[in-house]
C-alpha atoms as a PDB file:
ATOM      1  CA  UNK A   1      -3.240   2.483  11.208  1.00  0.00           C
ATOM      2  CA  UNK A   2      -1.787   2.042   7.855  1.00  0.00           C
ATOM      3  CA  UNK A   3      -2.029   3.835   4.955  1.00  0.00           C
ATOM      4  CA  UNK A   4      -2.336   1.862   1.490  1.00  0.00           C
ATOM      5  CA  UNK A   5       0.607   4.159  -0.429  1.00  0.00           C
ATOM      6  CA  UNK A   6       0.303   2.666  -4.117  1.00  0.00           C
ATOM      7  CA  UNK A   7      -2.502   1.637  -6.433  1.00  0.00           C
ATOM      8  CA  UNK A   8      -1.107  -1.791  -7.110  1.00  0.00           C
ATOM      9  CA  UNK A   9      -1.200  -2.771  -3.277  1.00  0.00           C
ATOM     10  CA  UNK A  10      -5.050  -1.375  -3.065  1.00  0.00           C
ATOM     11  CA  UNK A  11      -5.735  -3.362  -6.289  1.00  0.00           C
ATOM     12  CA  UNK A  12      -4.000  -6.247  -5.131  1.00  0.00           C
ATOM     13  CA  UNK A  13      -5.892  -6.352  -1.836  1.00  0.00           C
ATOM     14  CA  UNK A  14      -9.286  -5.093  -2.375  1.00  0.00           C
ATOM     15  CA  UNK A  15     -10.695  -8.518  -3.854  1.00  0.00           C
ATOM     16  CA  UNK A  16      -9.528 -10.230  -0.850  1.00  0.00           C
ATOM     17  CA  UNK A  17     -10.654  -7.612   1.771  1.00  0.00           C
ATOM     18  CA  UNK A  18     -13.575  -5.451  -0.133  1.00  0.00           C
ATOM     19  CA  UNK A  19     -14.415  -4.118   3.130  1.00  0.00           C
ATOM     20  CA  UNK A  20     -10.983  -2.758   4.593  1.00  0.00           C
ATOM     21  CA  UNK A  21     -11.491   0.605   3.650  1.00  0.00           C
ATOM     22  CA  UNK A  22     -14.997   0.487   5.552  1.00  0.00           C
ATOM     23  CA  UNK A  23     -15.212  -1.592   8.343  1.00  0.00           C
ATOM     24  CA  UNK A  24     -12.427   0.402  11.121  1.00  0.00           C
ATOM     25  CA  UNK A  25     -11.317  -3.136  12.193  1.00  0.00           C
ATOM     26  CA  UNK A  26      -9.098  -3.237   8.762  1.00  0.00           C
ATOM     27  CA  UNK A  27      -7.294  -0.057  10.204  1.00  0.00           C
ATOM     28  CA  UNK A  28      -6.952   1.025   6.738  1.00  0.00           C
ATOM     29  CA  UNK A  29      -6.448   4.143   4.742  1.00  0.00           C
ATOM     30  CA  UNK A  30      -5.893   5.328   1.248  1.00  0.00           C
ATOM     31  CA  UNK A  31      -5.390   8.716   0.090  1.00  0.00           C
ATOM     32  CA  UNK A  32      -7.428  10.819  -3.090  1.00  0.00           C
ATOM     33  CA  UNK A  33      -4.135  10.289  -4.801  1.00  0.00           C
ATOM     34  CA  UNK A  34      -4.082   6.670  -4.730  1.00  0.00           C
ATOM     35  CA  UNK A  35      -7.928   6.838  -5.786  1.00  0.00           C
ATOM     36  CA  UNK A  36      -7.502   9.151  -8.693  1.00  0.00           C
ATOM     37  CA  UNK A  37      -4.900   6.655 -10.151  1.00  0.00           C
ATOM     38  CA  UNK A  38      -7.215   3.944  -9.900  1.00  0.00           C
ATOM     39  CA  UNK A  39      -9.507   5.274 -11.917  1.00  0.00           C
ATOM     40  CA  UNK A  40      -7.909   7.461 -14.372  1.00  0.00           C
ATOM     41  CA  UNK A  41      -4.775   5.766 -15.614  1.00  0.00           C
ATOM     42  CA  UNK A  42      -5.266   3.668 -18.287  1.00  0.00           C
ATOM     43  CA  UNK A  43      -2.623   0.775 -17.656  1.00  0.00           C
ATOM     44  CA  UNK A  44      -4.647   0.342 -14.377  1.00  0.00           C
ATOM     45  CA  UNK A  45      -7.568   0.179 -16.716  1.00  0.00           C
ATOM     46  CA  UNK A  46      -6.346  -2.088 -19.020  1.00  0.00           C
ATOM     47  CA  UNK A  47      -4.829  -4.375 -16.440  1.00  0.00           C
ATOM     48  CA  UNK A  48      -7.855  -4.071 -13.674  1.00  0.00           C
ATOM     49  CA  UNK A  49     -10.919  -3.856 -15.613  1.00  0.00           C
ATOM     50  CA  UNK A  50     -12.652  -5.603 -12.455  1.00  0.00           C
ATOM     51  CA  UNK A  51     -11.841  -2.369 -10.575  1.00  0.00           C
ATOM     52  CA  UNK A  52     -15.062  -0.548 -11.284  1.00  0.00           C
ATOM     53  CA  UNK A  53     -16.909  -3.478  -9.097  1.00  0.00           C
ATOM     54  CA  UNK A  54     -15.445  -1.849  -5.907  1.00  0.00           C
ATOM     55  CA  UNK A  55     -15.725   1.694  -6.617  1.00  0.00           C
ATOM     56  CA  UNK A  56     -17.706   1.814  -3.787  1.00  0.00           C
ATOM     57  CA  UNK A  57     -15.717  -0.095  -1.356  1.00  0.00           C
ATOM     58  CA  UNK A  58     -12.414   2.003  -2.239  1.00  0.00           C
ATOM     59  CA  UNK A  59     -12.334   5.236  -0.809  1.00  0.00           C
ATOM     60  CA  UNK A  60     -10.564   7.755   1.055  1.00  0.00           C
ATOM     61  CA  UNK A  61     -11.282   7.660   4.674  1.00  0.00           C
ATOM     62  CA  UNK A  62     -10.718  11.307   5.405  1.00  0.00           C
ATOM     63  CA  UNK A  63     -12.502  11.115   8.989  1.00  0.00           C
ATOM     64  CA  UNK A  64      -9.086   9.009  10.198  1.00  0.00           C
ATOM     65  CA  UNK A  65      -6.263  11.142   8.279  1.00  0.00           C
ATOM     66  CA  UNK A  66      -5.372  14.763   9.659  1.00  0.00           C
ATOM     67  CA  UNK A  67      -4.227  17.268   7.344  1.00  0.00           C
ATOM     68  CA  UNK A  68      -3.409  20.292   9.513  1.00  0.00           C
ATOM     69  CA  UNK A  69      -0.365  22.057  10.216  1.00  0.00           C
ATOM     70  CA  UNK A  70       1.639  19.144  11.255  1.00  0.00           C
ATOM     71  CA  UNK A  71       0.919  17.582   7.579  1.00  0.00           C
ATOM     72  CA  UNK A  72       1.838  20.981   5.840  1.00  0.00           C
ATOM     73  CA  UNK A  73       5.138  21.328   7.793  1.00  0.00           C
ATOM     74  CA  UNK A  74       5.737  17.333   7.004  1.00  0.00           C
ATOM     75  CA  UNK A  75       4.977  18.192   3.126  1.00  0.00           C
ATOM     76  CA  UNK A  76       7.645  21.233   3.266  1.00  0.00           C
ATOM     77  CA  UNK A  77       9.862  19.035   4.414  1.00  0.00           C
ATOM     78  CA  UNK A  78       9.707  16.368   2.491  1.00  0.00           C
ATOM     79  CA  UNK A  79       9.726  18.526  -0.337  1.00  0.00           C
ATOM     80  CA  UNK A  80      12.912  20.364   0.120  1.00  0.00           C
ATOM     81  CA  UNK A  81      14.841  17.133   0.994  1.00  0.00           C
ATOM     82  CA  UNK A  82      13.502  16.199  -2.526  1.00  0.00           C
ATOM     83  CA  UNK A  83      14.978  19.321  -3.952  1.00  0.00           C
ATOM     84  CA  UNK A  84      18.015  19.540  -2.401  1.00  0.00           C
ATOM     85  CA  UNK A  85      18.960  15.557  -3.140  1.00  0.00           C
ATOM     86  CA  UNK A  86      18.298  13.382  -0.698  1.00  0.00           C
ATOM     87  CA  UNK A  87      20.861  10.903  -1.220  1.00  0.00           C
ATOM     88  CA  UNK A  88      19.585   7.473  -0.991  1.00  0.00           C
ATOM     89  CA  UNK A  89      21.885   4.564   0.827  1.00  0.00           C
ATOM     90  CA  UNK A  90      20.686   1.583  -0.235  1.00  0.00           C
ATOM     91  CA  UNK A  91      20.966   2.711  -4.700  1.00  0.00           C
ATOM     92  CA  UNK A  92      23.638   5.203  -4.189  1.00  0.00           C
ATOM     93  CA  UNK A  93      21.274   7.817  -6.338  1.00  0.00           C
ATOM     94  CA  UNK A  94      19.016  10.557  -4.928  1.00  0.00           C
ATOM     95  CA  UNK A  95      15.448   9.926  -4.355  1.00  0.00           C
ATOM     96  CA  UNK A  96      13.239  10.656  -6.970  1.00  0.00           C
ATOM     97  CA  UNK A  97       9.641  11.675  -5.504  1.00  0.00           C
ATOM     98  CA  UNK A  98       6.445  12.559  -7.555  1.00  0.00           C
ATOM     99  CA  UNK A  99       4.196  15.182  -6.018  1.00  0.00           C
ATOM    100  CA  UNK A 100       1.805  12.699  -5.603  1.00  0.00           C
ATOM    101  CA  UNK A 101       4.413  10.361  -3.343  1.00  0.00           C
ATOM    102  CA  UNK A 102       5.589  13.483  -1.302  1.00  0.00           C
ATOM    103  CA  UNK A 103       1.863  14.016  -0.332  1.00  0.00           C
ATOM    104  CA  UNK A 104       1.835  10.334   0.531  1.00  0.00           C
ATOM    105  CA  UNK A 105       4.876  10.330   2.443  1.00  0.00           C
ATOM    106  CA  UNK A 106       3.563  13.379   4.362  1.00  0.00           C
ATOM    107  CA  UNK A 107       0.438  11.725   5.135  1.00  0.00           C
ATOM    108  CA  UNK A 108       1.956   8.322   6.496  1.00  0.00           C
ATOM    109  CA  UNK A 109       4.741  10.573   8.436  1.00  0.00           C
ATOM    110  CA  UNK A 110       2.657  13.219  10.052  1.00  0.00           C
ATOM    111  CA  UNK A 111      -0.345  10.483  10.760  1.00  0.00           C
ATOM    112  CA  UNK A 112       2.277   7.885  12.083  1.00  0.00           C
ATOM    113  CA  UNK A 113       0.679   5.244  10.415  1.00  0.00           C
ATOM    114  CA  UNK A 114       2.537   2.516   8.712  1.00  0.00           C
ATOM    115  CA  UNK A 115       2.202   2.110   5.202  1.00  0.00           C
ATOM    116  CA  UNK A 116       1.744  -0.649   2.379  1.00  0.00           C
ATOM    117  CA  UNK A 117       3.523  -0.408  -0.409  1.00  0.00           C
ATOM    118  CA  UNK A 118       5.405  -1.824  -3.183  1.00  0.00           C
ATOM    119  CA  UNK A 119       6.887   1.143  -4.647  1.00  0.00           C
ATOM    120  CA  UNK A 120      10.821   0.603  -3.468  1.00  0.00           C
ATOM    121  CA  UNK A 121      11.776   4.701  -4.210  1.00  0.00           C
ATOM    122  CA  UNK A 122       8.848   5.464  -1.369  1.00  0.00           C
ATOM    123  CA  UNK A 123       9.471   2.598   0.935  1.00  0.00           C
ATOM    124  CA  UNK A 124      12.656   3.174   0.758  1.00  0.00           C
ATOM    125  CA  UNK A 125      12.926   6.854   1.207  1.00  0.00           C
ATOM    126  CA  UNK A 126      10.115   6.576   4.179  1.00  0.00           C
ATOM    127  CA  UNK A 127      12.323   3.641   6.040  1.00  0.00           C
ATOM    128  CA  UNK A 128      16.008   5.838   5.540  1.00  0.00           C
ATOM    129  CA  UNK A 129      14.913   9.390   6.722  1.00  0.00           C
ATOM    130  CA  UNK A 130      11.449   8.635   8.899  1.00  0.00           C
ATOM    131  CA  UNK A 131      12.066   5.142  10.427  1.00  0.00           C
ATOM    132  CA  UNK A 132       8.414   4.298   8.645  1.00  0.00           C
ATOM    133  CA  UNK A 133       7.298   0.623   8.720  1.00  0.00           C
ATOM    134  CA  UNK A 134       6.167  -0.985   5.562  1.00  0.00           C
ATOM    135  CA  UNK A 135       4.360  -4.028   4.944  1.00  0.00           C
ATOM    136  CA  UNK A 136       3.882  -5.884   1.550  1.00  0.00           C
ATOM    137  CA  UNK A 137       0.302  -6.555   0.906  1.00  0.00           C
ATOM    138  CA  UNK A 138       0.578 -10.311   1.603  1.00  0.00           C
ATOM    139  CA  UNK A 139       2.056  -9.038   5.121  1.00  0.00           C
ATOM    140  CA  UNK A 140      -0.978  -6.925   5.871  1.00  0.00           C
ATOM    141  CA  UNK A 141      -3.152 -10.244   4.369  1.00  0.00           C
ATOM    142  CA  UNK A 142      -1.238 -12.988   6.757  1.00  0.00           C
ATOM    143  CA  UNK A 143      -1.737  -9.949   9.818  1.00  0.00           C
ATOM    144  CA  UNK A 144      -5.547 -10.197   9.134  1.00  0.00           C
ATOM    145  CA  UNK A 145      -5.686 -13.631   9.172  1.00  0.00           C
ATOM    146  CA  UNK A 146      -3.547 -14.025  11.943  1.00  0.00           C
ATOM    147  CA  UNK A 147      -5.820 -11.252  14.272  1.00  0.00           C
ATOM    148  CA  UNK A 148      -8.780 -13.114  13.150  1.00  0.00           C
ATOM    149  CA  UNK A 149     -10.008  -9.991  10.805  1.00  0.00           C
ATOM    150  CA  UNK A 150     -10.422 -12.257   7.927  1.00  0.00           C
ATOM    151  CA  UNK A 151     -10.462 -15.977   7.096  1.00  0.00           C
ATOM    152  CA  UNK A 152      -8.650 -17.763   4.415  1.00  0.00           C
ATOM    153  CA  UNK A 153     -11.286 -19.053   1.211  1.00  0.00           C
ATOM    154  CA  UNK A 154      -9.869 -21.230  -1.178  1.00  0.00           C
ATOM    155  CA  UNK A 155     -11.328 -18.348  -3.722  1.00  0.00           C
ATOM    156  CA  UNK A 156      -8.571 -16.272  -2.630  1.00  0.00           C
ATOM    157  CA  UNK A 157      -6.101 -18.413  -4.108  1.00  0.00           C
ATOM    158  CA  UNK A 158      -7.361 -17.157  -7.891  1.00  0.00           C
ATOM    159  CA  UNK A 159      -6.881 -13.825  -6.570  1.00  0.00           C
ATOM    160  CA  UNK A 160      -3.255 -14.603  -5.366  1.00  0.00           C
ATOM    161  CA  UNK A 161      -2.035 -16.038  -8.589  1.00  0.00           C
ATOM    162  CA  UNK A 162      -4.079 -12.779 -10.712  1.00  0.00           C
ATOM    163  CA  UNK A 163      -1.180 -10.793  -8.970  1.00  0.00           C
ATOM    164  CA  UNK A 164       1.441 -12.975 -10.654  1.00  0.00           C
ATOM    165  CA  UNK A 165      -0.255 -13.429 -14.096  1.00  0.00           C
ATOM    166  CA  UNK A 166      -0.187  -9.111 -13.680  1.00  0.00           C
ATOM    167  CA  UNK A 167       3.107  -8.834 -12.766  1.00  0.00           C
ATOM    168  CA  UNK A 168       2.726  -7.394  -9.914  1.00  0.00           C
ATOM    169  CA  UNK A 169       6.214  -7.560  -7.859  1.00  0.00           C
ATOM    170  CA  UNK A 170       7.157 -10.250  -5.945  1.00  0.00           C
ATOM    171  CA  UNK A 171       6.461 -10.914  -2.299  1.00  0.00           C
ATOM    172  CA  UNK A 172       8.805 -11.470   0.487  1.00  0.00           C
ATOM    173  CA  UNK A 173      10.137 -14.764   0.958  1.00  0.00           C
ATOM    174  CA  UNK A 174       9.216 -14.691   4.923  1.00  0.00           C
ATOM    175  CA  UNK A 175       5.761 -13.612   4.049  1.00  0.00           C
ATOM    176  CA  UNK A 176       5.198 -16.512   1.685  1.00  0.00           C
ATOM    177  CA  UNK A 177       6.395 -18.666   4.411  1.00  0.00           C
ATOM    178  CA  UNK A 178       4.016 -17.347   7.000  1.00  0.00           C
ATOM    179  CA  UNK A 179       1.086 -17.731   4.182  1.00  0.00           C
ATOM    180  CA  UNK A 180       2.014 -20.896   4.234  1.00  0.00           C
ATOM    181  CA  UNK A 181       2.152 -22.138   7.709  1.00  0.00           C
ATOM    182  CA  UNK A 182      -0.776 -19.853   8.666  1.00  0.00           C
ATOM    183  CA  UNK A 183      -3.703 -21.475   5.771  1.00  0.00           C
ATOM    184  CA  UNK A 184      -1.948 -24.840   5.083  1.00  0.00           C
ATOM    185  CA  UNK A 185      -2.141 -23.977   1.553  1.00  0.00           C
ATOM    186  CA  UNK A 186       1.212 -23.333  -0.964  1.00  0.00           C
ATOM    187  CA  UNK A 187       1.610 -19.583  -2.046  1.00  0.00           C
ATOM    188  CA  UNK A 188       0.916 -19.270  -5.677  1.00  0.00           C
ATOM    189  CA  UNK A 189       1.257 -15.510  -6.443  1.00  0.00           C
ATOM    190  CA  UNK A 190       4.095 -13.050  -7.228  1.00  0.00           C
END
């Protein structure tokens, strides 16, 4: 399973996949976090003013997250390490968590799902002190089409180069590559 950990990965997927938070063969998850971003901040309203056409398709799919006691003990945790200064390896600074990424963190740790992400301070974090996979959202895109879950439309090629013209951050060189090889098609996006 993985959990979608930012608002600029769901709103950078969504118009490819509208259905990945609904159809189970997506294995896809966001959080009420993530969803009350979406809609309430205005630079994602400014920037995404297409976002209200999948209000309905992006939602929190609280049937496949568990938020018991393992979660609450994960959340603690995560928490203090914030407090006290986890030092991060990679910047040499200590991570710097919102509330709203500690809950995130907590839910991709205590679920063990992976996550997608772009935010590096998360990713990061998640990677150095919980071993957490992350994929970029064209990674989770070229796994779909690999596995057959979705097929490559010339349409999608708009949506690719939208995530450029918003400045959305780059994606990895390997995964632009695999794009590549796996549609035939050159990578025009971030």
């Amino acid at each position: 399973m993985i959990i979608l950990c930012d608002t600029c990965a769901v709103l950078m997927l969504i118009r490819l996949a509208p259905d990945m938070f609904v159809d189970r063969k997506f294995d896809c998850v966001t959080s009420a976090v993530v969803l009350k971003e979406i809609y309430q901040t205005q630079r994602f309203k400014d920037r995404y003013p297409w976002r209200n056409q999948y209000k309905s398709k992006i939602m929190t799919n609280t049937d496949l997250v568990a938020l018991g006691k393992k979660f609450e003990m994960t959340l603690k945790a995560i928490n203090n390490m914030i407090f006290s200064g986890t030092f991060n390896q990679k910047s040499n600074k200590c991570f710097d968590l919102s509330g709203a990424d500690q809950t995130l963190a907590a839910l991709a740790v205590s679920n063990e799902f992976d996550l997608c992400s772009i935010d590096v301070n998360l990713v990061q974090f998640l990677e150095q002190e919980f071993d957490c996979n992350n994929l970029s959202p064209l990674a989770l895109y070229n796994n779909w089409l690999e596995n057959k879950i979705l097929k490559y439309l010339p349409e999608h090629a708009k949506i690719f180069t939208d995530w450029k013209t918003c400045r959305e951050k780059p994606q990895p060189l390997s995964e632009i590559q695999r794009f590549n090889k796996l549609t035939g098609v050159s990578y025009l996006g971030s």
